[in-house]
PDB file of N, CA and C in Angstrom:
ATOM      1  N   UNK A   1      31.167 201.966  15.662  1.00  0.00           N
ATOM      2  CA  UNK A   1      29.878 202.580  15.825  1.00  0.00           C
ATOM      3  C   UNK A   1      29.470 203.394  14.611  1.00  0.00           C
ATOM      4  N   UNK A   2      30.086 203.660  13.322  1.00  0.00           N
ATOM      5  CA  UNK A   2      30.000 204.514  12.428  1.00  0.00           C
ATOM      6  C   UNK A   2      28.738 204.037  11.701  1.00  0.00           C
ATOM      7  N   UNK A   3      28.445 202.257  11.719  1.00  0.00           N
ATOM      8  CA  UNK A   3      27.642 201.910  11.061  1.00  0.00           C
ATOM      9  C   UNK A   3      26.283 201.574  11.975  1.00  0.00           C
ATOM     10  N   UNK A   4      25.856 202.162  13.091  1.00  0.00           N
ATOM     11  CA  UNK A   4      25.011 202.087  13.868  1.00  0.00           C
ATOM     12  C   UNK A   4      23.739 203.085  12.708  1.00  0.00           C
ATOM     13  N   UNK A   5      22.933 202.362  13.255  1.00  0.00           N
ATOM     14  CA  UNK A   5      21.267 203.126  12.449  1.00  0.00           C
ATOM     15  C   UNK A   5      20.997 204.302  13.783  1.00  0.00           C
ATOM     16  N   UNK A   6      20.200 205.314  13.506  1.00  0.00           N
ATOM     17  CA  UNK A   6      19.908 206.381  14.434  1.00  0.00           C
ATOM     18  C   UNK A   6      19.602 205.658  15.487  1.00  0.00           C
ATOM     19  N   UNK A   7      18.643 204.916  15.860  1.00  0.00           N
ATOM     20  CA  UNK A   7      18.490 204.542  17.320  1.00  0.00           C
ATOM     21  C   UNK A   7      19.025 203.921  18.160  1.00  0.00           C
ATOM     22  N   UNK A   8      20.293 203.185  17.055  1.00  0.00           N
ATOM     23  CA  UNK A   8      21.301 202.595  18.029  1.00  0.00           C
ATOM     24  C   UNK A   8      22.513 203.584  18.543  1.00  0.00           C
ATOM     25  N   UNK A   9      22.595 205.057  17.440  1.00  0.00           N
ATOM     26  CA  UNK A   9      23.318 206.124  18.030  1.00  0.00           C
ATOM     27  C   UNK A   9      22.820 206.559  19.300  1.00  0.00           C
ATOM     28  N   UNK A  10      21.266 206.777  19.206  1.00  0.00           N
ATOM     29  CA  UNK A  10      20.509 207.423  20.434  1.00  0.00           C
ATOM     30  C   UNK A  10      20.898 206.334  21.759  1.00  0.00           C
ATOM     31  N   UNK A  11      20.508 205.270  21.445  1.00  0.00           N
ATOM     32  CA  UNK A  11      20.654 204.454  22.774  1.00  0.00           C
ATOM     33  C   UNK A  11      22.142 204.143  23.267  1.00  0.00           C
ATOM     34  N   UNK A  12      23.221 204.658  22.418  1.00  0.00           N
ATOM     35  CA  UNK A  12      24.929 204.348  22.807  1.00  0.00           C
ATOM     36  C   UNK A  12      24.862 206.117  23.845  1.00  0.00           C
ATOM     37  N   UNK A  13      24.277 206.667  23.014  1.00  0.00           N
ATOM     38  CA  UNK A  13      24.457 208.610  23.576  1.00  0.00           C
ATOM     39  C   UNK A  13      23.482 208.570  24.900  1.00  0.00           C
ATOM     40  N   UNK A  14      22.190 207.754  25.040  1.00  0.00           N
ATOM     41  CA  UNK A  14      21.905 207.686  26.160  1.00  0.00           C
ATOM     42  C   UNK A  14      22.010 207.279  27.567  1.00  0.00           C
ATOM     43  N   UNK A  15      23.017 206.114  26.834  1.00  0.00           N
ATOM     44  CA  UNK A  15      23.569 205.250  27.721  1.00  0.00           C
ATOM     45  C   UNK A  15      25.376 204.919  27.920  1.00  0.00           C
ATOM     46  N   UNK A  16      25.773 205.315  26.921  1.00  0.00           N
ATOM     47  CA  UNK A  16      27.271 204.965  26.887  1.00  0.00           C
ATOM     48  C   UNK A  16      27.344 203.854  26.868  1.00  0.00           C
ATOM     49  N   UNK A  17      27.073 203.057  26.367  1.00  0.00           N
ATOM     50  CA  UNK A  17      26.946 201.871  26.146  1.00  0.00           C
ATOM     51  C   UNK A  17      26.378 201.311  24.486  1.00  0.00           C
ATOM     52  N   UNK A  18      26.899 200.525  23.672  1.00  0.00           N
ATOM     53  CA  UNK A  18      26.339 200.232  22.527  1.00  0.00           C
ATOM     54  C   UNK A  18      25.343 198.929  22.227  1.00  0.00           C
ATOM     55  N   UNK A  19      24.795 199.216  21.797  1.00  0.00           N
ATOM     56  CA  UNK A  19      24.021 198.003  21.620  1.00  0.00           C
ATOM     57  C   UNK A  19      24.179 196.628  21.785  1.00  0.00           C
ATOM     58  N   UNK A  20      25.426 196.347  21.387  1.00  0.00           N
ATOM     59  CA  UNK A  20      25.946 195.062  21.257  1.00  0.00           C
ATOM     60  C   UNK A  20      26.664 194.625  22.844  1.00  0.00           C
ATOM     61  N   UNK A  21      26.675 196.135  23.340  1.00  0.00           N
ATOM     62  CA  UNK A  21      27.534 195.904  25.284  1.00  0.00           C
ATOM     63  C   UNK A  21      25.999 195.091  25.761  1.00  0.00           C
ATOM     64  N   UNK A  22      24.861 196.114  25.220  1.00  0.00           N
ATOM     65  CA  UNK A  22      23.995 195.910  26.435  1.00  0.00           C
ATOM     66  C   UNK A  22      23.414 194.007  25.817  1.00  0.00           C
ATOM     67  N   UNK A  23      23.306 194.306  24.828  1.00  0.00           N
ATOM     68  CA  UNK A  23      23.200 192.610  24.529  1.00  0.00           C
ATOM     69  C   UNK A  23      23.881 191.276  25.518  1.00  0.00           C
ATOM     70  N   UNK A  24      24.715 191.996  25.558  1.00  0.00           N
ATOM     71  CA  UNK A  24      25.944 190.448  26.346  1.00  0.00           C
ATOM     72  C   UNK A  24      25.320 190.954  27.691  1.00  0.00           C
ATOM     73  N   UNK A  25      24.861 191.790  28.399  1.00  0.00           N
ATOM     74  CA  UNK A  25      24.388 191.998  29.887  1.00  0.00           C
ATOM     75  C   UNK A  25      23.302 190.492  30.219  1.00  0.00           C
ATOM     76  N   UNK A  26      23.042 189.987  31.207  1.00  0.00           N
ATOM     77  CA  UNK A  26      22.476 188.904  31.849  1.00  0.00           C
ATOM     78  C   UNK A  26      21.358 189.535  32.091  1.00  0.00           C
ATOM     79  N   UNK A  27      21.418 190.666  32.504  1.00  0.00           N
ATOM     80  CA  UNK A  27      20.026 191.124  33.003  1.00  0.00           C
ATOM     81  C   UNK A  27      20.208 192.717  32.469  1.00  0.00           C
ATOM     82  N   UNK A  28      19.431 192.689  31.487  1.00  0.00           N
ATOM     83  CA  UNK A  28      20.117 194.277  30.570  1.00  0.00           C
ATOM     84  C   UNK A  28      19.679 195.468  31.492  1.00  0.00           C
ATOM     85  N   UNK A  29      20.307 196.211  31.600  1.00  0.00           N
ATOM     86  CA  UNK A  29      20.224 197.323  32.914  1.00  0.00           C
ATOM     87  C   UNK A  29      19.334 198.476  32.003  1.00  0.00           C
ATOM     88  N   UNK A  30      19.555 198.507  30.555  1.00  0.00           N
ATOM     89  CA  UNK A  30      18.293 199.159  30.295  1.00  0.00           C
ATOM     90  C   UNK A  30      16.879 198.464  29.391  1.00  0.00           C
ATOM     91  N   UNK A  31      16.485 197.885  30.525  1.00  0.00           N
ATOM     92  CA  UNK A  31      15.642 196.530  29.220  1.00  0.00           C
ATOM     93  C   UNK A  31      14.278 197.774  28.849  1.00  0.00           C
ATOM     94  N   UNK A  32      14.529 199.027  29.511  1.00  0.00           N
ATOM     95  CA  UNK A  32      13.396 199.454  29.230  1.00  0.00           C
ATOM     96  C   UNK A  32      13.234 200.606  27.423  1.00  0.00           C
ATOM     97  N   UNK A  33      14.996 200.109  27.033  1.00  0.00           N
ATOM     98  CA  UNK A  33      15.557 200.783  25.841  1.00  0.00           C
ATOM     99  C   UNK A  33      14.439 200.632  24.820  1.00  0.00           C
ATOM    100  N   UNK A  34      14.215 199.060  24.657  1.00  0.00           N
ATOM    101  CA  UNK A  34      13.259 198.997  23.522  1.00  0.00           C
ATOM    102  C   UNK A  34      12.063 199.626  23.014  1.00  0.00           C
ATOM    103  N   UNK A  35      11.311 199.777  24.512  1.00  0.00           N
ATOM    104  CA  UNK A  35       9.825 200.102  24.586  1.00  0.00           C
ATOM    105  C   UNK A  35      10.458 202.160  23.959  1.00  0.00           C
ATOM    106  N   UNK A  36      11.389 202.396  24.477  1.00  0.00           N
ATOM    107  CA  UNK A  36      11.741 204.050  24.249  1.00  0.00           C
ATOM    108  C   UNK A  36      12.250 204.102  22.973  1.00  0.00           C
ATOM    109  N   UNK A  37      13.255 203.095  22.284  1.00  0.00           N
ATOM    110  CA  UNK A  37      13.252 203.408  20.849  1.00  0.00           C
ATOM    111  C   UNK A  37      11.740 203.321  19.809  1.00  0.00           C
ATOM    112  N   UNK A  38      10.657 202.714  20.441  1.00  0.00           N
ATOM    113  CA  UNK A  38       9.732 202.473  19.681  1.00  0.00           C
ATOM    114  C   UNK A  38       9.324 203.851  19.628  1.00  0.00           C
ATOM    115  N   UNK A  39       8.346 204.287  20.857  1.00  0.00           N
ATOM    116  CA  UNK A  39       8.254 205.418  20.956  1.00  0.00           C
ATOM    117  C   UNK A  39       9.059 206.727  20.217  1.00  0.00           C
ATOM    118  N   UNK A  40      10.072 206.446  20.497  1.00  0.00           N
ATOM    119  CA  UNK A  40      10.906 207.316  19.494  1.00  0.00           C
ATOM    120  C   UNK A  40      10.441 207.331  17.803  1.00  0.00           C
ATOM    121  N   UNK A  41      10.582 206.418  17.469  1.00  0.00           N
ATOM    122  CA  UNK A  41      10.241 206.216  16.241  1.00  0.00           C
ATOM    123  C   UNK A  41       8.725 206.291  15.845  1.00  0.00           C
ATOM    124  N   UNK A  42       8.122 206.011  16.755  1.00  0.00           N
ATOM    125  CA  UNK A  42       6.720 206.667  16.068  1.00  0.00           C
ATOM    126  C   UNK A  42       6.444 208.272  15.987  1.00  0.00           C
ATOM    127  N   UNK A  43       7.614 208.840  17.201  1.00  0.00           N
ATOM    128  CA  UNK A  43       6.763 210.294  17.560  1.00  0.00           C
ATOM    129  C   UNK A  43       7.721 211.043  16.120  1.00  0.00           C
ATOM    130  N   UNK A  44       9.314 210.176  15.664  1.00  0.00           N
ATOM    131  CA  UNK A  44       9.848 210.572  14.876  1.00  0.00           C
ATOM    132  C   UNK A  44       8.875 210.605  13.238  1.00  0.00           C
ATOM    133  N   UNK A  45       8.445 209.664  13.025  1.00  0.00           N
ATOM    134  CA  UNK A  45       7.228 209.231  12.264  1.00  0.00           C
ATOM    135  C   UNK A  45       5.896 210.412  12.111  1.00  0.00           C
ATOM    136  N   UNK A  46       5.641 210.377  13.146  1.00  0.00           N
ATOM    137  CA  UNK A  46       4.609 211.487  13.127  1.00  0.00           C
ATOM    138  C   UNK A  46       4.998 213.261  12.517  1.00  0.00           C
ATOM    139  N   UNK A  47       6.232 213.722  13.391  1.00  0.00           N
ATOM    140  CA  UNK A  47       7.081 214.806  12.751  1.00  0.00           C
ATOM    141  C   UNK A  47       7.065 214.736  11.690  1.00  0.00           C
ATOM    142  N   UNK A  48       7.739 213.831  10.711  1.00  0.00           N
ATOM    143  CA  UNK A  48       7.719 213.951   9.438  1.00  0.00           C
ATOM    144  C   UNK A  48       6.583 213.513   8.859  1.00  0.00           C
ATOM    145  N   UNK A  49       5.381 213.508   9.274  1.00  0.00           N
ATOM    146  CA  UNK A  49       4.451 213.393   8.269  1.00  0.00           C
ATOM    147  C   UNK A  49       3.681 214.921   8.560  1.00  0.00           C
ATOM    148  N   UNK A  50       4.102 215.442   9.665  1.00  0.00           N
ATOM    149  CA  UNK A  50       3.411 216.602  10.188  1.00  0.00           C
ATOM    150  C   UNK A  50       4.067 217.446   9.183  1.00  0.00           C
ATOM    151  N   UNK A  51       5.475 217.573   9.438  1.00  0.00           N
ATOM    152  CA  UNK A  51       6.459 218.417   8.382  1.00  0.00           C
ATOM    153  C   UNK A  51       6.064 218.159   6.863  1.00  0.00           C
ATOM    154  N   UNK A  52       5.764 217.141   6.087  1.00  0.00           N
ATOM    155  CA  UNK A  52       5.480 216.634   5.270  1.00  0.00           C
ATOM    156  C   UNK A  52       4.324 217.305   4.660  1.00  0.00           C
ATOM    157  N   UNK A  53       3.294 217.210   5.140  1.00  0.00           N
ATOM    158  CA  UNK A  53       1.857 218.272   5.115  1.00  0.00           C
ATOM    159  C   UNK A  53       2.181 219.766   5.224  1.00  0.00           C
ATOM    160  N   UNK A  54       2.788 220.381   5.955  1.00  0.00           N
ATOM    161  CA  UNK A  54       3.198 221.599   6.061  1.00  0.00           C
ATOM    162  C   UNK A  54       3.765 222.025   4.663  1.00  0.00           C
ATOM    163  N   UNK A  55       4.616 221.302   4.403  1.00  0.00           N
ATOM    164  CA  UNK A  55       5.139 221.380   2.418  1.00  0.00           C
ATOM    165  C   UNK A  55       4.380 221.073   1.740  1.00  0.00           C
ATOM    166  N   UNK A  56       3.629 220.281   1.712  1.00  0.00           N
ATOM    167  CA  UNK A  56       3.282 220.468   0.378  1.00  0.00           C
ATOM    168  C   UNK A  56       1.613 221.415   0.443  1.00  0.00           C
ATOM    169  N   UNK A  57       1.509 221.906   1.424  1.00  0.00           N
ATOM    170  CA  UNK A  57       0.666 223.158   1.643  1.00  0.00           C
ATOM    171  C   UNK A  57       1.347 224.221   0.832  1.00  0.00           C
ATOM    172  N   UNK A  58       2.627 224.311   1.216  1.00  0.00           N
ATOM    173  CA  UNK A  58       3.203 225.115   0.709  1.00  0.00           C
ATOM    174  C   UNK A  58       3.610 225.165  -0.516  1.00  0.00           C
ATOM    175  N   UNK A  59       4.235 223.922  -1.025  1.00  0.00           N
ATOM    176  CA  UNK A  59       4.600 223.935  -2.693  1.00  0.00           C
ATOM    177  C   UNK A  59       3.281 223.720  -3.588  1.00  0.00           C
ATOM    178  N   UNK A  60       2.003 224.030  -2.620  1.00  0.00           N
ATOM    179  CA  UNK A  60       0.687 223.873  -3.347  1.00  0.00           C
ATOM    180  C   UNK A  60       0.191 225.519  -3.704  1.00  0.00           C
ATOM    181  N   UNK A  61       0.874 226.105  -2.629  1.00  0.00           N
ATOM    182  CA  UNK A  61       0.829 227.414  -2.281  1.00  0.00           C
ATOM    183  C   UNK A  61      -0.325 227.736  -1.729  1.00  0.00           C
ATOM    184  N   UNK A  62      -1.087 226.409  -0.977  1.00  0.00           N
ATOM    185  CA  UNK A  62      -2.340 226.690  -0.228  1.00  0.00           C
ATOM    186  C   UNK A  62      -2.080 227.872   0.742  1.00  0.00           C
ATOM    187  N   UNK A  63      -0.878 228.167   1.246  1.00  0.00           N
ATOM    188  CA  UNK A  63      -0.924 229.336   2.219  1.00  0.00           C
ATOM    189  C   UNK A  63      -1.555 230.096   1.743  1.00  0.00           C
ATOM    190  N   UNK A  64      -1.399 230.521   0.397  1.00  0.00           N
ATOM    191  CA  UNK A  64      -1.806 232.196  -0.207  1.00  0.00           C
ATOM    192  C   UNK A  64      -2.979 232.136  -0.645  1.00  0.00           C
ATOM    193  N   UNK A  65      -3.795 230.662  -0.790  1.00  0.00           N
ATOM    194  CA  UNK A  65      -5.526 231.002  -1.581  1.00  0.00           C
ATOM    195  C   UNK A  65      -6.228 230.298  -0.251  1.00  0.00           C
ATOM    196  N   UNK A  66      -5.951 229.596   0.640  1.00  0.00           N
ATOM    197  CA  UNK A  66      -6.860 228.986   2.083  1.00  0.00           C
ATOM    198  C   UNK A  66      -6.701 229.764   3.178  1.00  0.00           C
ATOM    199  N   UNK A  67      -7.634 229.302   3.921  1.00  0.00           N
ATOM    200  CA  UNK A  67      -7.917 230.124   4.846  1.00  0.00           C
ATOM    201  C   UNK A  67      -6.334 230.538   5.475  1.00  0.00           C
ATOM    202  N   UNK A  68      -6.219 231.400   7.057  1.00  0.00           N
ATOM    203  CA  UNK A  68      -5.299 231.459   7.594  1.00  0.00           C
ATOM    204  C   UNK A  68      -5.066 229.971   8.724  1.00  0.00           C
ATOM    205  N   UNK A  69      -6.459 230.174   8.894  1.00  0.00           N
ATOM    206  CA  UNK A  69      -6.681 228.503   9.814  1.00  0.00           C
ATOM    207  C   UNK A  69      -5.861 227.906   9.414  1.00  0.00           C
ATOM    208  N   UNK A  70      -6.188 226.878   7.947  1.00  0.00           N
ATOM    209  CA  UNK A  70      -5.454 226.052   7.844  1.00  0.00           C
ATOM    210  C   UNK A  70      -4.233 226.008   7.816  1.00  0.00           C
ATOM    211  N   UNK A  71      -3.439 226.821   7.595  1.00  0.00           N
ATOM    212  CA  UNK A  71      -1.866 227.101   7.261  1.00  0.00           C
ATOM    213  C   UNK A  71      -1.084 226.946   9.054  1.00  0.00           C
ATOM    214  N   UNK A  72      -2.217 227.793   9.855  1.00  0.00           N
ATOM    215  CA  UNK A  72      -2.072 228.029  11.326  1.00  0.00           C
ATOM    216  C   UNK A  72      -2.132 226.489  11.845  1.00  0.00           C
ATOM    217  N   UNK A  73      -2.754 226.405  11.230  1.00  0.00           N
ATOM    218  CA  UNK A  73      -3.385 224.856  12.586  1.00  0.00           C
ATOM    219  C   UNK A  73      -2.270 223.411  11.857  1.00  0.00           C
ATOM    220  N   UNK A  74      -1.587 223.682  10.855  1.00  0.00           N
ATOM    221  CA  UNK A  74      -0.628 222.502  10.275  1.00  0.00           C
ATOM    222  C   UNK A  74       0.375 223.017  10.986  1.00  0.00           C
ATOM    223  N   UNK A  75       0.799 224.851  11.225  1.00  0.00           N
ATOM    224  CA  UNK A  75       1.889 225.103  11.904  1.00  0.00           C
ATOM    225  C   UNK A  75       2.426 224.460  13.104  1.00  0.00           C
ATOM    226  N   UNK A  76       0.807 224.738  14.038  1.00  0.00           N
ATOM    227  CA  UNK A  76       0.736 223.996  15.489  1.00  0.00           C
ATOM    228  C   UNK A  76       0.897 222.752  15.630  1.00  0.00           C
ATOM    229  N   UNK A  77       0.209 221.543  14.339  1.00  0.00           N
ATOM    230  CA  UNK A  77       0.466 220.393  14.619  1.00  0.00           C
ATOM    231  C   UNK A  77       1.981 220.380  14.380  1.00  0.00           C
ATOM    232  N   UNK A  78       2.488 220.658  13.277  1.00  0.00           N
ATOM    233  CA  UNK A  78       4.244 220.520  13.585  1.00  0.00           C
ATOM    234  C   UNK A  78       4.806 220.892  14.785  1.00  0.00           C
ATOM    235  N   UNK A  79       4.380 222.172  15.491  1.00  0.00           N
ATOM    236  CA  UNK A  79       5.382 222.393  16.641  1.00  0.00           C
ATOM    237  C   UNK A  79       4.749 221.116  18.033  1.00  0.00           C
ATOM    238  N   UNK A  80       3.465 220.625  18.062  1.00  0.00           N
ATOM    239  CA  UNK A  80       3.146 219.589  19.124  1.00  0.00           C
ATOM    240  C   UNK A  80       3.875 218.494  18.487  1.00  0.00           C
ATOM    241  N   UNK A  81       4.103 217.730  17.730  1.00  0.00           N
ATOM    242  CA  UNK A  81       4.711 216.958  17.100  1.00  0.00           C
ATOM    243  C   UNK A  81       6.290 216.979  17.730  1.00  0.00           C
ATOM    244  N   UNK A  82       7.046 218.098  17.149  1.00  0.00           N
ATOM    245  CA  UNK A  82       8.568 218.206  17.722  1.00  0.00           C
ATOM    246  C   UNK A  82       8.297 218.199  19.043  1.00  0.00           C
ATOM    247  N   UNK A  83       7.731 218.321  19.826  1.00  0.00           N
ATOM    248  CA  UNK A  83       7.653 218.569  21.430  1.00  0.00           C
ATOM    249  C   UNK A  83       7.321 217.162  21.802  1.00  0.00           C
ATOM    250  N   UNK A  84       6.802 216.230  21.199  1.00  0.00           N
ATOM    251  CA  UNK A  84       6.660 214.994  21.500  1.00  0.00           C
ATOM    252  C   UNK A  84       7.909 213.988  21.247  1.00  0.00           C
ATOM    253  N   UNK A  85       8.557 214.596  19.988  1.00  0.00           N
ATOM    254  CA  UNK A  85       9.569 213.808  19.280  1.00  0.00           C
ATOM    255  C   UNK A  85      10.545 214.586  20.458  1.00  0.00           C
ATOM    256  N   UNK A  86      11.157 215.618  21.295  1.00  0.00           N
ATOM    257  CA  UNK A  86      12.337 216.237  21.589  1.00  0.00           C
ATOM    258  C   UNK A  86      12.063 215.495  23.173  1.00  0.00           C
ATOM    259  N   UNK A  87      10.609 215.317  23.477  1.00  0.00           N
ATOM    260  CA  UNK A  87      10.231 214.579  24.590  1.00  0.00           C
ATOM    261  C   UNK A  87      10.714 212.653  24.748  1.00  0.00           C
ATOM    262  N   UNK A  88      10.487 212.281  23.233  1.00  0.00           N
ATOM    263  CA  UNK A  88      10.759 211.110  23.384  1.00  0.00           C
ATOM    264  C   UNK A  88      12.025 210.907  23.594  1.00  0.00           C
ATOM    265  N   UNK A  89      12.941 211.863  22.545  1.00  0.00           N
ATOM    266  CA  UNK A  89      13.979 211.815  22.560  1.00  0.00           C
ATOM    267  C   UNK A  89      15.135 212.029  24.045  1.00  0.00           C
ATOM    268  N   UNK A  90      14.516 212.671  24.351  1.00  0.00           N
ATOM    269  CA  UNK A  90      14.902 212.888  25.811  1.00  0.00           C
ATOM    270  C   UNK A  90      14.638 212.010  27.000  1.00  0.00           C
ATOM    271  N   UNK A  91      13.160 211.485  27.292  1.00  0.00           N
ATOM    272  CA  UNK A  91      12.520 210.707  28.130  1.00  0.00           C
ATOM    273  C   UNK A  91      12.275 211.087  28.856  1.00  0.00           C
ATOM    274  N   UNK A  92      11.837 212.482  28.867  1.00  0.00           N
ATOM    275  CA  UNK A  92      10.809 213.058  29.643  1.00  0.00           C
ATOM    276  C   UNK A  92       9.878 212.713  29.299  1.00  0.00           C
ATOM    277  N   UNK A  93       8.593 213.076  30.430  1.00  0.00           N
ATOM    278  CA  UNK A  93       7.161 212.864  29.958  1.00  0.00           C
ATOM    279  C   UNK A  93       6.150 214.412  29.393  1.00  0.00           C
ATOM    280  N   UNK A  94       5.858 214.753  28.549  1.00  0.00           N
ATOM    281  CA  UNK A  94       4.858 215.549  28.489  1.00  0.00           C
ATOM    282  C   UNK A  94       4.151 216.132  28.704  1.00  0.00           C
TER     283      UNK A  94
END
């Protein structure tokens, strides 16, 4: 398992089971894995572009010459972002 990519770690840790178990299954007991790694990966996707903007606000040093808004409102989109990504990650709903 050392050479598993993140979502095949997530789906062995969610399931105890590795990718390659649930493959050989006849009728895969989590066929609903796929549709949740996607999800995962977009909300993971989104985080880092949210986080992404937040820096280079900062290595622009827009905090210190723009408004407070803007600095505020990139803060918030990062923290809705992780709450979506800690949601996917989990499989709760929102």
């Amino acid at each position: 398992m050392l050479h598993l990519d993140t979502i095949g770690r997530w789906v062995a840790s969610a399931t105890g089971r590795t990718l390659d178990q649930h493959a050989t299954d006849p009728i895969p007991a989590a066929a609903h894995l796929p549709e949740a790694a996607h999800t995962l990966r977009g909300a993971r996707a989104e985080l880092l572009l949210a986080v992404d903007r937040l820096r280079t606000l900062l290595i622009n040093e827009e905090d210190l010459t723009s408004s407070v808004g803007t600095f505020a409102g990139q803060l918030t989109t990062v923290n809705e972002r992780a709450a979506e990504y800690r949601h996917a990650a989990t499989g709760s709903t929102c």
